[in-house]
N, C-alpha and C. Protein backbone atom coordinates (compact mmCIF):
# COMPACT_ATOMS: atom_id res chain seq x y z
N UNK A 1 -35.87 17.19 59.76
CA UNK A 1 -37.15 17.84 59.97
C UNK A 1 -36.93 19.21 60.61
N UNK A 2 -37.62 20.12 60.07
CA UNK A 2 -37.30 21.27 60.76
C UNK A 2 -38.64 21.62 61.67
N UNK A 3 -38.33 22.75 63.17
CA UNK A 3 -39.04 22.78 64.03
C UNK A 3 -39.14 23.87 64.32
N UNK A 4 -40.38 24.61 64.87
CA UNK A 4 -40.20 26.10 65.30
C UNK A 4 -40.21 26.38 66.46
N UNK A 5 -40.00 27.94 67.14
CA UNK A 5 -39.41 28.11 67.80
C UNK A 5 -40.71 28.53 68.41
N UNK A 6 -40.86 27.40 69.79
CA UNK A 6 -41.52 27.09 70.81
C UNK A 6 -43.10 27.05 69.77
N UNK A 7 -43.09 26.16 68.94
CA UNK A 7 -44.16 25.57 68.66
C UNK A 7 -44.90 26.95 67.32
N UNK A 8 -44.33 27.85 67.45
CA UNK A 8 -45.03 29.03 67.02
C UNK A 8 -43.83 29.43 66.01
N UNK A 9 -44.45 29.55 64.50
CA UNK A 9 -43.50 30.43 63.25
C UNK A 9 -43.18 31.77 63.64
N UNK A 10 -42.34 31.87 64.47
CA UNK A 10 -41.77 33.09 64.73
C UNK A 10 -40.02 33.33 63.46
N UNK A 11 -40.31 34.64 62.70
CA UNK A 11 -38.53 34.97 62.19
C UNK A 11 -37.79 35.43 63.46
N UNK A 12 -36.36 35.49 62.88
CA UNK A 12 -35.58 35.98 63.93
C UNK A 12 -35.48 37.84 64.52
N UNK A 13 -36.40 38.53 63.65
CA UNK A 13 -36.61 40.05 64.20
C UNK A 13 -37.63 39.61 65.39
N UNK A 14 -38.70 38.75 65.29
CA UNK A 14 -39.66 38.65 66.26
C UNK A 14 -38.89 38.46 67.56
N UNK A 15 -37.81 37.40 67.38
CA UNK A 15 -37.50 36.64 68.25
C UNK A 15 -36.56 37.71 68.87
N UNK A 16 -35.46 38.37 68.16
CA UNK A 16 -34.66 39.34 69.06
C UNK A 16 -35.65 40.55 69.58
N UNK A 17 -36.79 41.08 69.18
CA UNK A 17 -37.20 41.83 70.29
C UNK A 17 -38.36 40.83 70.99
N UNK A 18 -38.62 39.90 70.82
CA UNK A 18 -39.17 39.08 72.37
C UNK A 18 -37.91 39.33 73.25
N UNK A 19 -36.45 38.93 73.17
CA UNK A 19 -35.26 38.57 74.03
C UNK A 19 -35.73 39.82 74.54
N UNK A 20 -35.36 41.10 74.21
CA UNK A 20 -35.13 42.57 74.02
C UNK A 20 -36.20 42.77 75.39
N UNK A 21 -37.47 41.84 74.90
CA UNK A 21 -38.89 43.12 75.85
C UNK A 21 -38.82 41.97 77.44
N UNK A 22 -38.17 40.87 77.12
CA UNK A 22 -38.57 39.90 78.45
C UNK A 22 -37.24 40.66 79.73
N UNK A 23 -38.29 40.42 80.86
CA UNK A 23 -37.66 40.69 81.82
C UNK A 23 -36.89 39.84 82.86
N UNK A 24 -35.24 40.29 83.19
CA UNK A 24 -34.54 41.04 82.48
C UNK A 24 -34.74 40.85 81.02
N UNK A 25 -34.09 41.44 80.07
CA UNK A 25 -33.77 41.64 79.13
C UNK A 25 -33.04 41.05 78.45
N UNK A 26 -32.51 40.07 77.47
CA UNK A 26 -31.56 39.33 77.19
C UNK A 26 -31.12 40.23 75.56
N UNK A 27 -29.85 40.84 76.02
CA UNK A 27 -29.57 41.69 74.60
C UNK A 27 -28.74 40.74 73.70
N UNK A 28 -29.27 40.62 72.88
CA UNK A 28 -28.43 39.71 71.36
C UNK A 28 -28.60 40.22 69.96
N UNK A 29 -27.30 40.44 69.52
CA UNK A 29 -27.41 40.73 68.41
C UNK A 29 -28.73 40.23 67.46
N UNK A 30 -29.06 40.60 66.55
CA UNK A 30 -30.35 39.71 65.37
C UNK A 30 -29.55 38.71 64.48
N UNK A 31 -28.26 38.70 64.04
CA UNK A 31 -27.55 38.42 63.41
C UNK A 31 -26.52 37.04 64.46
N UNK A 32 -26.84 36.98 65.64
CA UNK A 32 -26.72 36.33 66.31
C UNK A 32 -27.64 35.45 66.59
N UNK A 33 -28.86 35.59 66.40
CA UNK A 33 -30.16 34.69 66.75
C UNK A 33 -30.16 34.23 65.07
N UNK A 34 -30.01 34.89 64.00
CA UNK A 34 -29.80 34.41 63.15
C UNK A 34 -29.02 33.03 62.84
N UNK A 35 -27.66 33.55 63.19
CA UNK A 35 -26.71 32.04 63.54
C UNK A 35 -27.40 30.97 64.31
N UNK A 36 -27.63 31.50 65.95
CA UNK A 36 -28.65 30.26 66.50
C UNK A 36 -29.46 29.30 65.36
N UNK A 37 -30.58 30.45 65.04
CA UNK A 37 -31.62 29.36 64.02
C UNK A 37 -31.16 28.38 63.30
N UNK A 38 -29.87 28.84 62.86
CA UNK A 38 -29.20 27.91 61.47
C UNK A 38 -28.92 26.68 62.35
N UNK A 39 -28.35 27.03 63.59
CA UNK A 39 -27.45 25.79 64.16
C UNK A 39 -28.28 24.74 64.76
N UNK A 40 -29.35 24.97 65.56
CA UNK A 40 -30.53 24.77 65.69
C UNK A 40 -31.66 24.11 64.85
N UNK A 41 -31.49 24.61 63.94
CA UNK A 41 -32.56 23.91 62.41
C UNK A 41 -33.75 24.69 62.63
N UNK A 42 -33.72 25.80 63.54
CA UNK A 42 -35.35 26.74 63.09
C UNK A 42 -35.61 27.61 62.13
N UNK A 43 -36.00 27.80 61.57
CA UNK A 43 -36.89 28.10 60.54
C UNK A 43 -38.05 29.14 60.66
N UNK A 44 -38.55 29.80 59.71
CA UNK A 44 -39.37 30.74 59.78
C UNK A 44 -40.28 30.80 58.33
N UNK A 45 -41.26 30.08 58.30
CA UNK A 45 -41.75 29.69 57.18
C UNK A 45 -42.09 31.34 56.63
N UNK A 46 -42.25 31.05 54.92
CA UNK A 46 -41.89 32.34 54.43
C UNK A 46 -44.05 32.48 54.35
N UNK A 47 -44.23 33.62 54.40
CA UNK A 47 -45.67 34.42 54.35
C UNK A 47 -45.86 34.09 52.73
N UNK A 48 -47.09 33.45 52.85
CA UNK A 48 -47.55 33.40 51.36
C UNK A 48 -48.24 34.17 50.36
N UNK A 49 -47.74 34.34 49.23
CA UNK A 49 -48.42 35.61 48.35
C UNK A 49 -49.44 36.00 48.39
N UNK A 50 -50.10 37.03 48.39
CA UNK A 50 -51.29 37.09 48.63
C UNK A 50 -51.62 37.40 47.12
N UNK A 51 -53.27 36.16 46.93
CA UNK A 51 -53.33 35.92 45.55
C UNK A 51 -53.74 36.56 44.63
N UNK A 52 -54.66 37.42 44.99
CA UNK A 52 -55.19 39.01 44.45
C UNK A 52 -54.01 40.07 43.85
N UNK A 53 -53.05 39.92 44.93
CA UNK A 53 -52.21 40.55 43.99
C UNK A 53 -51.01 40.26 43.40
N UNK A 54 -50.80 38.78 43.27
CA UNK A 54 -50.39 38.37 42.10
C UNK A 54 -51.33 38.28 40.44
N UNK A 55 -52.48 38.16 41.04
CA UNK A 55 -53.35 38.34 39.47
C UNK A 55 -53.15 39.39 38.85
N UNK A 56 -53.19 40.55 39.91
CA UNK A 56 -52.71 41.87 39.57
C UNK A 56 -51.67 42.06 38.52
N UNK A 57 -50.93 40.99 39.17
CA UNK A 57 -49.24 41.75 38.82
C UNK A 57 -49.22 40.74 37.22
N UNK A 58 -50.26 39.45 37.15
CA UNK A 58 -50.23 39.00 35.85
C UNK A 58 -50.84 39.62 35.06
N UNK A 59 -51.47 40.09 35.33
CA UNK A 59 -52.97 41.14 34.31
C UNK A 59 -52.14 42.55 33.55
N UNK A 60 -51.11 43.19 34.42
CA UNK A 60 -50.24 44.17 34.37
C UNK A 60 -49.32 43.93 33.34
N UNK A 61 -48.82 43.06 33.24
CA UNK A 61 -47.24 42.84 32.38
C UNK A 61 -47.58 42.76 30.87
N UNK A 62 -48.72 42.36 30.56
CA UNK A 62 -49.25 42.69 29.05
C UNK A 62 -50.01 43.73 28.58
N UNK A 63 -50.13 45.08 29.60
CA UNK A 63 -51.18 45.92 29.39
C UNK A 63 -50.46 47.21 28.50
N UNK A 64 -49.15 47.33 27.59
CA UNK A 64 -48.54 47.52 26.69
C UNK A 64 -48.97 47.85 25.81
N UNK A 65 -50.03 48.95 25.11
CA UNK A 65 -50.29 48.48 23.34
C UNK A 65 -49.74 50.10 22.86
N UNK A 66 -49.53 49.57 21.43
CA UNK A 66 -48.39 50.51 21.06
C UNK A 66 -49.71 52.08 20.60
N UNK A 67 -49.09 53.14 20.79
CA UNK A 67 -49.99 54.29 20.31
C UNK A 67 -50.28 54.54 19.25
N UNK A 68 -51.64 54.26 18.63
CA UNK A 68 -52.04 54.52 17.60
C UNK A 68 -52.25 55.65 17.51
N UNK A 69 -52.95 56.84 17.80
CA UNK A 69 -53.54 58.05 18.07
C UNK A 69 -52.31 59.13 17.70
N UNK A 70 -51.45 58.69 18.58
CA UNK A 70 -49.99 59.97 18.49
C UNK A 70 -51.10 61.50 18.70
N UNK A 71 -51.42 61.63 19.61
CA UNK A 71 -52.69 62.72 20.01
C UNK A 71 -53.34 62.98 18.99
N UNK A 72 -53.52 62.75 18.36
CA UNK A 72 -54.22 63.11 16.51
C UNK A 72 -56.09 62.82 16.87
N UNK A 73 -56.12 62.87 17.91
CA UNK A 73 -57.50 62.58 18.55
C UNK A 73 -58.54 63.60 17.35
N UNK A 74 -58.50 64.56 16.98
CA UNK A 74 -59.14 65.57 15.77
C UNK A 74 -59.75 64.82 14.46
N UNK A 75 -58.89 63.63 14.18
CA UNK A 75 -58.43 63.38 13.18
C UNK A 75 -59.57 61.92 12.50
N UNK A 76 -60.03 60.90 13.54
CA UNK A 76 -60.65 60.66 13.38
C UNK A 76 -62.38 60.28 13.39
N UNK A 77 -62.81 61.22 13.47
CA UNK A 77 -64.25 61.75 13.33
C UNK A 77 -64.75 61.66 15.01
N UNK A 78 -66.49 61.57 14.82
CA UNK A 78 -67.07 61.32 16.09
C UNK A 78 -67.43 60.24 16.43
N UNK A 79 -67.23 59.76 18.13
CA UNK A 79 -67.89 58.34 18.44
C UNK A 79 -66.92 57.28 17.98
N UNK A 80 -65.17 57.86 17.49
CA UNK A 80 -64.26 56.49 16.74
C UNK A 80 -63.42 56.93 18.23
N UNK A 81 -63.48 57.74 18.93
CA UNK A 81 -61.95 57.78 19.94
C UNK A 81 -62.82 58.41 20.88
N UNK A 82 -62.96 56.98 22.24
CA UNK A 82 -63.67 58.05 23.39
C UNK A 82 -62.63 57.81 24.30
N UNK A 83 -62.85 58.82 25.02
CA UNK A 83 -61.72 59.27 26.40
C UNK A 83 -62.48 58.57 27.40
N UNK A 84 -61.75 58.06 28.67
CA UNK A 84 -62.71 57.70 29.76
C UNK A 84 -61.40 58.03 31.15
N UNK A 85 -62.16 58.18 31.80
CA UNK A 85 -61.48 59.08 33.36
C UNK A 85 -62.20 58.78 34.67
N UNK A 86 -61.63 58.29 35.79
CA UNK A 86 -62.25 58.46 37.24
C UNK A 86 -61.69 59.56 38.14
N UNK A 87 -62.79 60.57 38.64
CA UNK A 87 -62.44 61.28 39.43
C UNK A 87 -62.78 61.17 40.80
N UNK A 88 -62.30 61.25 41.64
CA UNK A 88 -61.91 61.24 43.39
C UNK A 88 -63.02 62.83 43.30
N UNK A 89 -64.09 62.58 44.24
CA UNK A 89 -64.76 64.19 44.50
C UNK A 89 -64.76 64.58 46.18
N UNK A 90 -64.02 64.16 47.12
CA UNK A 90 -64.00 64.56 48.45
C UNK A 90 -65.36 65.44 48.80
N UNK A 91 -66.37 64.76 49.90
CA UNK A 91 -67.23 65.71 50.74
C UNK A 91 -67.35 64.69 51.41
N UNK A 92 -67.71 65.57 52.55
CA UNK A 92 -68.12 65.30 53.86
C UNK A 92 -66.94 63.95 54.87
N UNK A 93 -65.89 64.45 53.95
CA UNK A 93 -64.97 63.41 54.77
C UNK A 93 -64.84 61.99 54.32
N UNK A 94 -65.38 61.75 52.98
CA UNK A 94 -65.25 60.96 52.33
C UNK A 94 -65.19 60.76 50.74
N UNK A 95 -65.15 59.96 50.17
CA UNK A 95 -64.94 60.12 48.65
C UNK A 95 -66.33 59.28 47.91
N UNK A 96 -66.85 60.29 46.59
CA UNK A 96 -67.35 59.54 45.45
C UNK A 96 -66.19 59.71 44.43
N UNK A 97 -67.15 58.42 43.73
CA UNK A 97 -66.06 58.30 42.10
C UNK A 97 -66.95 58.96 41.09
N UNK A 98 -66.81 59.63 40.07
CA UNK A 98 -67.08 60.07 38.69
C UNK A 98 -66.35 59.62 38.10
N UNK A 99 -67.23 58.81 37.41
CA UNK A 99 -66.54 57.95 35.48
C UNK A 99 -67.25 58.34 34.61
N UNK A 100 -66.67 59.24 34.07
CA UNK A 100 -66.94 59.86 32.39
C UNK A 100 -66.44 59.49 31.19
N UNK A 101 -67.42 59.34 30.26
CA UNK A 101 -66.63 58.95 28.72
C UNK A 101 -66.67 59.97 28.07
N UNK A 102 -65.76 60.42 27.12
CA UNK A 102 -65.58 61.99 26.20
C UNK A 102 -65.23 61.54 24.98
N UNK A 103 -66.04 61.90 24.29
CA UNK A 103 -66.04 62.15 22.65
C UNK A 103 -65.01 62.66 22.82
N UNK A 104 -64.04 62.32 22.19
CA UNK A 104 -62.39 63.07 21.72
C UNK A 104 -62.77 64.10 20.55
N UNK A 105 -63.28 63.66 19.68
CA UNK A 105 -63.86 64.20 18.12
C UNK A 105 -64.60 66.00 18.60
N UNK A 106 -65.64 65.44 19.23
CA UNK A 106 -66.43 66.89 19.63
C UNK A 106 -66.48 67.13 21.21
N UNK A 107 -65.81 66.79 22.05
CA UNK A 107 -65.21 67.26 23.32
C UNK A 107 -66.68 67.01 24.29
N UNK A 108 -67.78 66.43 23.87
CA UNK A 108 -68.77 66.75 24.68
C UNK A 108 -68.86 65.13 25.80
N UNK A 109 -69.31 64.93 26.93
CA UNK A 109 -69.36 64.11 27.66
C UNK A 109 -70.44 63.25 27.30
N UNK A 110 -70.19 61.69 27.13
CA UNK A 110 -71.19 60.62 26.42
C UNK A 110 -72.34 60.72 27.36
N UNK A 111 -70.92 59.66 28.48
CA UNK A 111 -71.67 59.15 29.46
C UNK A 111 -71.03 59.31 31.01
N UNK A 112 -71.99 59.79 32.07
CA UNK A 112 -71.21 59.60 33.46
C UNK A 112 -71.87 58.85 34.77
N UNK A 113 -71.35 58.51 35.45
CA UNK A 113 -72.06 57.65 36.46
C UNK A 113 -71.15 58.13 37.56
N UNK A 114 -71.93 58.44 39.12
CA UNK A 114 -71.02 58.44 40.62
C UNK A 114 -71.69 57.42 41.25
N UNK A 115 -70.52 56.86 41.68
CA UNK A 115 -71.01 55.94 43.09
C UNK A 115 -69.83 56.46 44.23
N UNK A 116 -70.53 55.75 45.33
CA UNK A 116 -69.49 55.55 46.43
C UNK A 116 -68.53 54.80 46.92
N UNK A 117 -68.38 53.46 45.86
CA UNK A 117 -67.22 52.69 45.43
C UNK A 117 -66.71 52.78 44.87
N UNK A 118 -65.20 52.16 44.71
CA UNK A 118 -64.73 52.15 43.15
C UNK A 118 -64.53 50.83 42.95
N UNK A 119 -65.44 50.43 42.49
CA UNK A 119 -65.54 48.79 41.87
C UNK A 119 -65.67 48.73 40.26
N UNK A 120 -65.14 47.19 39.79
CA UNK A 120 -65.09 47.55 37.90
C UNK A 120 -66.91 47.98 37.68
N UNK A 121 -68.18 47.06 38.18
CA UNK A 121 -69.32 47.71 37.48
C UNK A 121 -69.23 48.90 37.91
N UNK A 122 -68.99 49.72 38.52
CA UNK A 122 -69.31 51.45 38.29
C UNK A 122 -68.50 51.69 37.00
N UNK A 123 -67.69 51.32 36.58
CA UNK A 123 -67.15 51.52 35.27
C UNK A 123 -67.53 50.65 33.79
N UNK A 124 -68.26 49.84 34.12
CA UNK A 124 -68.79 49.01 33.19
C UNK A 124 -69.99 49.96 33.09
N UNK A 125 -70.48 50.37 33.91
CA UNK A 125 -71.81 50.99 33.92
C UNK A 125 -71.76 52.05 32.98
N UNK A 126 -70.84 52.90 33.32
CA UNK A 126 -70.61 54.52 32.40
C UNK A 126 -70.69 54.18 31.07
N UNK A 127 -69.81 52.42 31.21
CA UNK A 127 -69.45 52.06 29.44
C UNK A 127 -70.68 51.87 28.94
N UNK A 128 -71.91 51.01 29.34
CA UNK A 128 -72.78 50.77 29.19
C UNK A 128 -73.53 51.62 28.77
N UNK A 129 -73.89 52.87 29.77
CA UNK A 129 -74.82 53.73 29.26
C UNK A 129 -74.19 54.68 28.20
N UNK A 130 -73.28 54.74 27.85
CA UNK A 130 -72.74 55.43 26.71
C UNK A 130 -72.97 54.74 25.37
N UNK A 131 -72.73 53.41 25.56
CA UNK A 131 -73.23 52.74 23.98
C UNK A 131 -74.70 52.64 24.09
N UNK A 132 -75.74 52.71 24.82
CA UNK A 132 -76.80 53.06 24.99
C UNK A 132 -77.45 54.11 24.29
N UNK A 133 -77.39 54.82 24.89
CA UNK A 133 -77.48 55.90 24.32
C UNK A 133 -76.64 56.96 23.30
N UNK A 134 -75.86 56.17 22.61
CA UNK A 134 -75.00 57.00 21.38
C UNK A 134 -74.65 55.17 20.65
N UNK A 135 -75.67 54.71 20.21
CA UNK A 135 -75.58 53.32 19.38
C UNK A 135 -74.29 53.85 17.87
């Protein structure tokens, strides 16, 4: 059975500067408290993933698709290739977002929306009112 050190999941960096800050001072290598733990049987349970951003990191590994376009954006008409972008606008010591959609075809802006978050509906939103209004 393994046990921790004085009841509390402390690793061994915690533990060599506790030695380090208590008065006196007890100087020991980390690599020395290391050995201790082993001989000892303490342990330092490992911090668990945090699960948000493992979804992340699953959502990521397939987001790959091969380029159709090769910039040829000219090429196929209006309303077949829209651009979409978030911009950061700094005032007053803080940030809005701008999400714009752009006709690639005729360069003109569909649809835009600012908020003061950046959450997915502020971007669902822009999408929204762009097929809205350009059916």
């Amino acid at each position: 059975m393994h046990t921790t050190w004085m009841d509390i999941p402390r690793g061994a960096r915690e533990i060599h500067m506790t030695l380090l800050h208590m008065t006196p001072p007890i100087i020991m290598n980390r690599k020395k408290v290391l050995r201790l733990m082993n001989k000892y049987n303490l342990i330092c349970p490992l911090r668990k993933l945090n699960p948000r951003r493992k979804i992340l990191r699953d959502l990521q590994t397939g987001n790959v698709v091969a380029n159709l376009l090769k910039r040829r954006f000219e090429e196929f008409g209006p309303r077949t290739v829209l651009l979409t972008d978030i911009t950061y606008l700094p005032y007053n010591g803080i940030f809005a977002y701008l999400s714009t959609i752009l006709d690639a075809f005729t360069k003109q802006i569909l649809a835009y929306v600012v908020s003061d978050s950046l959450e997915v509906d502020f971007v669902l939103v822009s999408n929204f009112v762009s097929f809205r209004l350009y059916p």
